[in-house]
N, C-alpha and C. Protein backbone atom coordinates (compact mmCIF):
# COMPACT_ATOMS: atom_id res chain seq x y z
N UNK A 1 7.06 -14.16 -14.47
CA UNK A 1 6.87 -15.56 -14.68
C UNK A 1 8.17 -16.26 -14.97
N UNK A 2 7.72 -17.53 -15.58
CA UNK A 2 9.44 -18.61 -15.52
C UNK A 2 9.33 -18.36 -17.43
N UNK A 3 9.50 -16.97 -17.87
CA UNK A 3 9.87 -17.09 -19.42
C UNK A 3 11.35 -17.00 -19.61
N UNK A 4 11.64 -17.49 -20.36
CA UNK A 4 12.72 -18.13 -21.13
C UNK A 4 13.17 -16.60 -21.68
N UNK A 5 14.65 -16.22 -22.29
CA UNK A 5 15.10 -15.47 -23.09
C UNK A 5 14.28 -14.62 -23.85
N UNK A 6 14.20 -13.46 -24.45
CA UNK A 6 13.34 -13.07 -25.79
C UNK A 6 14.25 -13.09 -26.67
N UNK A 7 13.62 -14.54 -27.87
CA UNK A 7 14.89 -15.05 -28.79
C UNK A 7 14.00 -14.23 -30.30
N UNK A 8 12.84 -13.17 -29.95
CA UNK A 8 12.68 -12.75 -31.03
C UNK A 8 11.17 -13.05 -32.19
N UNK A 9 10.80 -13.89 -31.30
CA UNK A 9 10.03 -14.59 -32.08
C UNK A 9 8.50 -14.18 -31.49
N UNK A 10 7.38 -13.64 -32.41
CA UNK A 10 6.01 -13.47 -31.75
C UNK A 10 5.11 -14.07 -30.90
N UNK A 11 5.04 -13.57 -30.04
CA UNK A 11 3.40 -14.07 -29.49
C UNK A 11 3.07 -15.38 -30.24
N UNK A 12 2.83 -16.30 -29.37
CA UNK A 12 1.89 -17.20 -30.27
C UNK A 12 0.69 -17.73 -28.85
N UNK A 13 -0.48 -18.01 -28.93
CA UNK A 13 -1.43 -18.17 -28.38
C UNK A 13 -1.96 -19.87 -28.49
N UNK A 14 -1.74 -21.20 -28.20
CA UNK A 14 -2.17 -22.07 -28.68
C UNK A 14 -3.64 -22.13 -28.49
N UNK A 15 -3.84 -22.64 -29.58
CA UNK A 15 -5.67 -23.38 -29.64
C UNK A 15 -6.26 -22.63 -29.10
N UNK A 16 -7.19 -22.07 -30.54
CA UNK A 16 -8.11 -21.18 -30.43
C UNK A 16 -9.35 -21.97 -30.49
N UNK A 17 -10.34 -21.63 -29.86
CA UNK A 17 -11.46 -22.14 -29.41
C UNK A 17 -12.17 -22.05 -31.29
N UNK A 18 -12.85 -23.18 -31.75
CA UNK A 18 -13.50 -22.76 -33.02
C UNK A 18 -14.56 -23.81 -33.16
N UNK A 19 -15.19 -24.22 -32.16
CA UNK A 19 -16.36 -24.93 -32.25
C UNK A 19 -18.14 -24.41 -32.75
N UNK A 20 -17.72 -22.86 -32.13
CA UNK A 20 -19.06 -22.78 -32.80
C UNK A 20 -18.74 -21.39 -34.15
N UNK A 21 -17.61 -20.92 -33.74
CA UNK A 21 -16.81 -19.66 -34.77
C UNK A 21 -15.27 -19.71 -33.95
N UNK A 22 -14.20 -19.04 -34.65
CA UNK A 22 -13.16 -18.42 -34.41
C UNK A 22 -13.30 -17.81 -33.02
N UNK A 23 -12.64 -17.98 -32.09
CA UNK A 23 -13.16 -17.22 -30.24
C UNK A 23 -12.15 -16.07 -30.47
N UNK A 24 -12.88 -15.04 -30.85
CA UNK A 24 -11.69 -13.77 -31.01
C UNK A 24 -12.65 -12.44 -30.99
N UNK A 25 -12.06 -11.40 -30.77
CA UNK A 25 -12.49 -9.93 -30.43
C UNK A 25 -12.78 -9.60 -31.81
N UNK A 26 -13.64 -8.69 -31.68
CA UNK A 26 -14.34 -8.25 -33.01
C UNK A 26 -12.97 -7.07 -33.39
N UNK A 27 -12.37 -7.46 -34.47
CA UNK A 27 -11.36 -6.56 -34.63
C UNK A 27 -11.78 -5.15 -35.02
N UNK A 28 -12.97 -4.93 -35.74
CA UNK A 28 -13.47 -3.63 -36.25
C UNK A 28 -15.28 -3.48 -35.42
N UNK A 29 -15.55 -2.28 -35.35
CA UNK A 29 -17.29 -2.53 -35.11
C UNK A 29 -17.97 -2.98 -36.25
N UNK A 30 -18.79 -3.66 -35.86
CA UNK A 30 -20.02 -4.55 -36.52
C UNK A 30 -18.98 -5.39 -37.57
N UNK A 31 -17.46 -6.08 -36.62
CA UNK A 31 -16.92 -6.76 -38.19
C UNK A 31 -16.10 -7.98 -37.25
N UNK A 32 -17.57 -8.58 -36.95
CA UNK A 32 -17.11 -9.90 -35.94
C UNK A 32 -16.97 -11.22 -37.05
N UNK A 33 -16.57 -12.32 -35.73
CA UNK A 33 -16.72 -13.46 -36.97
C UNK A 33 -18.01 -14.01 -36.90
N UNK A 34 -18.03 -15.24 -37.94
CA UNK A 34 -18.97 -15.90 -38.53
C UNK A 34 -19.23 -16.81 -37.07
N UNK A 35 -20.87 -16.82 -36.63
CA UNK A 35 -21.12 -18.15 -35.38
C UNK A 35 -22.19 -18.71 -36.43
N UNK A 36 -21.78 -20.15 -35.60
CA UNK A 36 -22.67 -21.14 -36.19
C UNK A 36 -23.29 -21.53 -35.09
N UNK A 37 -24.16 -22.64 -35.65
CA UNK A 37 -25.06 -23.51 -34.69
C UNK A 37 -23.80 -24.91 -34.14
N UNK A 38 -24.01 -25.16 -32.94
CA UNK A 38 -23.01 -26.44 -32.38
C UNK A 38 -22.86 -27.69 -33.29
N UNK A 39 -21.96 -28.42 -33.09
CA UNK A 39 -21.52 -29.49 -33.82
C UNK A 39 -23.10 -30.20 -33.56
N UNK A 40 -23.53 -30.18 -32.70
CA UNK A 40 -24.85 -31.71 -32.37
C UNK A 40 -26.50 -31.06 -33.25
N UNK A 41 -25.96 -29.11 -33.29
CA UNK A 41 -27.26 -29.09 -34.50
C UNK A 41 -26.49 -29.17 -35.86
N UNK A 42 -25.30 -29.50 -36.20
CA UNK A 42 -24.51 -29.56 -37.57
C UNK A 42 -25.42 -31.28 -37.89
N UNK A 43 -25.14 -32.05 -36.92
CA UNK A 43 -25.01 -33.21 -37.48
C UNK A 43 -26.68 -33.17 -37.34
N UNK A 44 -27.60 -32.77 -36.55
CA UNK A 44 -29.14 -33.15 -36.71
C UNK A 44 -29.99 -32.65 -38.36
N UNK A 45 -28.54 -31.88 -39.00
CA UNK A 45 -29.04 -31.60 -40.13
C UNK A 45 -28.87 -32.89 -41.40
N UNK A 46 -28.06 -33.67 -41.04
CA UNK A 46 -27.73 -34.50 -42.02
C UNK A 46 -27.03 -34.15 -43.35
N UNK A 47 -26.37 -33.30 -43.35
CA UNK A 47 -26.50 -32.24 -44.39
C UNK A 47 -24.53 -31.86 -44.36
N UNK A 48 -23.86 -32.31 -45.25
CA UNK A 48 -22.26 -32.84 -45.48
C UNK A 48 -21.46 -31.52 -45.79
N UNK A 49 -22.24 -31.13 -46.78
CA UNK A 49 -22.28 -29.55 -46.92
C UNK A 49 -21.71 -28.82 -46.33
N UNK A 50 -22.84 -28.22 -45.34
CA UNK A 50 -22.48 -27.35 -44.53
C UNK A 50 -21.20 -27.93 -43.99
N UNK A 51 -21.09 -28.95 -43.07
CA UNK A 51 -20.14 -29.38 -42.35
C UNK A 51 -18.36 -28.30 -43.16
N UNK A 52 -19.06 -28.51 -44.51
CA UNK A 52 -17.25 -28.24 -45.75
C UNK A 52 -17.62 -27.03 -45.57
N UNK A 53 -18.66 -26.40 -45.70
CA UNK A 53 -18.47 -24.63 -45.19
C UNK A 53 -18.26 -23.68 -44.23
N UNK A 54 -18.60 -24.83 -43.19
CA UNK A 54 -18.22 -24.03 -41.47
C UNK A 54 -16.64 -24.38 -41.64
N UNK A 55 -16.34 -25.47 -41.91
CA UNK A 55 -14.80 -25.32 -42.09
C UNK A 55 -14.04 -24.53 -42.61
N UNK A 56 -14.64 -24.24 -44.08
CA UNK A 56 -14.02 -23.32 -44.98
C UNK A 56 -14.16 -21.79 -44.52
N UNK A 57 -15.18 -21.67 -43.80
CA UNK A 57 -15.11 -19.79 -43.32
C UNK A 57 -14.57 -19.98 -41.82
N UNK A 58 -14.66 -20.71 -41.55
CA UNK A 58 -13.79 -20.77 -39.81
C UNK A 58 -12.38 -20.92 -40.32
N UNK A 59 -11.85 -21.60 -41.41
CA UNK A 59 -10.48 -21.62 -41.36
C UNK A 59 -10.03 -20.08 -42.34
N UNK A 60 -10.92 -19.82 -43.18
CA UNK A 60 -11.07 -18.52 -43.57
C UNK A 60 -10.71 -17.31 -42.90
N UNK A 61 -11.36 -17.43 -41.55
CA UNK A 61 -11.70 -16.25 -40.80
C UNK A 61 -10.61 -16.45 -39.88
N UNK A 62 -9.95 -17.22 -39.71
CA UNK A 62 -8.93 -17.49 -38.16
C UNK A 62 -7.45 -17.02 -39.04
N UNK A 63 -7.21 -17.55 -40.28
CA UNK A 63 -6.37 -17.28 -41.08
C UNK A 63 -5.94 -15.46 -40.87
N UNK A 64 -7.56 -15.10 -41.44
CA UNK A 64 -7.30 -13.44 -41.77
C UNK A 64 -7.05 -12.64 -40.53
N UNK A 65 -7.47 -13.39 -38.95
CA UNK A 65 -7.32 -12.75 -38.23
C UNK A 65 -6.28 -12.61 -37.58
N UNK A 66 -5.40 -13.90 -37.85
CA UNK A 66 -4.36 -14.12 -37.77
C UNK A 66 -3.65 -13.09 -38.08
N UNK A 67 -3.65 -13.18 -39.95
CA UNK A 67 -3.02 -12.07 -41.01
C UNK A 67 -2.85 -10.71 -39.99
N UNK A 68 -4.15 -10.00 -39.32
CA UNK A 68 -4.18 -8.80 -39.17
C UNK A 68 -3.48 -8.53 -37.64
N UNK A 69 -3.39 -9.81 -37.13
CA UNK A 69 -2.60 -9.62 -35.63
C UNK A 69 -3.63 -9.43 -34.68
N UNK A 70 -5.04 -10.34 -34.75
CA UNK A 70 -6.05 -9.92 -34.00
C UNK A 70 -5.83 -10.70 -32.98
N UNK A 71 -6.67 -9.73 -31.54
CA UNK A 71 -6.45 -10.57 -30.24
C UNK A 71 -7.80 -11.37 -29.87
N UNK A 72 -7.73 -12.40 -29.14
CA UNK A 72 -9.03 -13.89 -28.93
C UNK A 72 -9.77 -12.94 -28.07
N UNK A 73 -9.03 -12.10 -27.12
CA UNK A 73 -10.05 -11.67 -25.90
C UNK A 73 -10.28 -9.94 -25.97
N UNK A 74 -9.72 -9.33 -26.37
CA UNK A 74 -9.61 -7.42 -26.76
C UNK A 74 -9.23 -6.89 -27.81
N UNK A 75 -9.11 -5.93 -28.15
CA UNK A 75 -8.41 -5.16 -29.35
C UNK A 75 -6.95 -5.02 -29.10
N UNK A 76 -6.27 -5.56 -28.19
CA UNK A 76 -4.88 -5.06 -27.38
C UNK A 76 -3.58 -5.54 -27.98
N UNK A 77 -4.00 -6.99 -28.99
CA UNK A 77 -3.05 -7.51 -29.42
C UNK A 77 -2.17 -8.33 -28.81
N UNK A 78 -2.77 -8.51 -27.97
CA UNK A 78 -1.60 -8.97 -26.33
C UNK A 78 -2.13 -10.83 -26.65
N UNK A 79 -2.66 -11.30 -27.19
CA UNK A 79 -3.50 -12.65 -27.20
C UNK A 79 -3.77 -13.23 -28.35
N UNK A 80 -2.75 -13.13 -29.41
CA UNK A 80 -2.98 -13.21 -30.82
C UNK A 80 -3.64 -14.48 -31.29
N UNK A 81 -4.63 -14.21 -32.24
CA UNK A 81 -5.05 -15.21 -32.60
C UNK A 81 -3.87 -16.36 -33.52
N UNK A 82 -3.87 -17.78 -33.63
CA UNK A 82 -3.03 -18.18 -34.08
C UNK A 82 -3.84 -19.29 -34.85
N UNK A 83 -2.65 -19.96 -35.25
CA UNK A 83 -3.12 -20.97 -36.83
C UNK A 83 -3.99 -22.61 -35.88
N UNK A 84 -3.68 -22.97 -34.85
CA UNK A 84 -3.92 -23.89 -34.43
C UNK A 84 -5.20 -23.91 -33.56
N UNK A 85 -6.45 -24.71 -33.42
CA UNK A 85 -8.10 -24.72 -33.08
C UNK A 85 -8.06 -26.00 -32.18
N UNK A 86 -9.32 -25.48 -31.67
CA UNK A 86 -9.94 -26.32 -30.61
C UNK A 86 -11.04 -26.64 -31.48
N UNK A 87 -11.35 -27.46 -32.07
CA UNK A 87 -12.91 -27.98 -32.47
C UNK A 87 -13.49 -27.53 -33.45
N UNK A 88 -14.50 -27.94 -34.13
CA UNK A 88 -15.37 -29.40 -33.55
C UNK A 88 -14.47 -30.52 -33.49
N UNK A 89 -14.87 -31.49 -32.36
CA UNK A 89 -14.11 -32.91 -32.40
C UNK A 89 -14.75 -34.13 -33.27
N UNK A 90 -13.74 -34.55 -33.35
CA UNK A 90 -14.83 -35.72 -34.30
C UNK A 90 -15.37 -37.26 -33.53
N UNK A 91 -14.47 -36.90 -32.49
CA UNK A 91 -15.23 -37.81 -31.45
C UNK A 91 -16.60 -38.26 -31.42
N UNK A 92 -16.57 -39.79 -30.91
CA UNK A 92 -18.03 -40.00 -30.35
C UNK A 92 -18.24 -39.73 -29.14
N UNK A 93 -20.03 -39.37 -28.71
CA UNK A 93 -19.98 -39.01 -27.64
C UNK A 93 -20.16 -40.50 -26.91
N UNK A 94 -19.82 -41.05 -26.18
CA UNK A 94 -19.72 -41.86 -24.96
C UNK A 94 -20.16 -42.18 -23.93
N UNK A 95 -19.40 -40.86 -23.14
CA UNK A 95 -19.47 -40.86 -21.86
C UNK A 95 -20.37 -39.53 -21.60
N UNK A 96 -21.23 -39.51 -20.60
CA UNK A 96 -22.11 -38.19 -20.64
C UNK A 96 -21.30 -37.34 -19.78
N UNK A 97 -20.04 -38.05 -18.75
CA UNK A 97 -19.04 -36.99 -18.00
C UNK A 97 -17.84 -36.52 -18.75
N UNK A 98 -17.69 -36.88 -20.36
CA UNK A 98 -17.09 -36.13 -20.63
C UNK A 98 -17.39 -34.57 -20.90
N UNK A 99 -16.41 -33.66 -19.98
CA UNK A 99 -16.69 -32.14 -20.41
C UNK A 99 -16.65 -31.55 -21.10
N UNK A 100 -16.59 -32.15 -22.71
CA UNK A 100 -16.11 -31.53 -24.28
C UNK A 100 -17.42 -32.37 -24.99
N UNK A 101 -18.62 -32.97 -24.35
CA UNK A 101 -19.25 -33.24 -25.19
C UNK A 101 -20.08 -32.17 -26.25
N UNK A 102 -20.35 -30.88 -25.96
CA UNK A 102 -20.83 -29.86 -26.70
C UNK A 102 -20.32 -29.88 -28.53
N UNK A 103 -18.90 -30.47 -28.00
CA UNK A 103 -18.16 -30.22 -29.28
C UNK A 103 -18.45 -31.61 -30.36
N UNK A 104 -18.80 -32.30 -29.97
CA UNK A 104 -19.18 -33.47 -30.57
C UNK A 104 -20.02 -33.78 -31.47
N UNK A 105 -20.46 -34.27 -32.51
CA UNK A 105 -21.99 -34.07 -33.22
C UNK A 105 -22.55 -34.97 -32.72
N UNK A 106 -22.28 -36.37 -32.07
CA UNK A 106 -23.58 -37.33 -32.33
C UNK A 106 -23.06 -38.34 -30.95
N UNK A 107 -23.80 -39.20 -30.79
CA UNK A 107 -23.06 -40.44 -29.87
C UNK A 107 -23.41 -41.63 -31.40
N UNK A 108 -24.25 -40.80 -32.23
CA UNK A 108 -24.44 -42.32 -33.16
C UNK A 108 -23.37 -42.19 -34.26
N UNK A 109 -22.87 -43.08 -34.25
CA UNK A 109 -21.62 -43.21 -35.59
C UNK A 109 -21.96 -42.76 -37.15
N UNK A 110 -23.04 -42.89 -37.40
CA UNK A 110 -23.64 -42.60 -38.47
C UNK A 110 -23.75 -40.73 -38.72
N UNK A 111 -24.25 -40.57 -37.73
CA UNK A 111 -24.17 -39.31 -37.91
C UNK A 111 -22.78 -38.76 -37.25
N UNK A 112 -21.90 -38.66 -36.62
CA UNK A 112 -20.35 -38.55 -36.26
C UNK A 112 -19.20 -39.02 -37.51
């Protein structure tokens, strides 16, 4: 490919998918991450809560996997998970052709 020098510095992987959990390989058996229900059943709950706890164990869990050098797609290490996420957006939904509406909770402001 067109890579640049090796000035030394690790792997980094941008934006990890974290809309419904951390998008990463189960680093151990039976020691996957945490999935949730989508941003649009977060917000049909009404419920503020949860919203601060899917955050807190998704940023929890991306952190540690980070820590351990885990890879998004195998055990190989080749795809490291990193500090920076894809989602949930806090967007409203809009447009029905946008292709990221999944990630969205609501088209109503109230609940978004």
């Amino acid at each position: 490919g067109n890579r640049g020098p090796d000035i030394g510095l690790p792997p980094w992987l941008w934006l990890v998918e974290t809309n419904t959990g951390v998008d990463a390989a189960c680093p151990a058996e039976k020691h996957c991450v945490t999935n949730f229900v989508g941003p649009q059943g977060m917000a049909a709950s009404f419920n503020r809560t949860s919203w601060h706890l899917k955050g807190y164990v998704l940023g929890t869990e991306q952190r540690a996997l980070s820590n351990i050098g885990a890879s998004r797609f195998h055990q190989d290490h080749k795809n490291p998970v990193c500090l920076t996420a894809f989602g949930p957006n806090i967007n409203i939904v809009r447009d029905p052709r946008f292709g990221r509406n999944s990630e969205l909770a609501s088209e109503d402001p109230f609940l978004s």
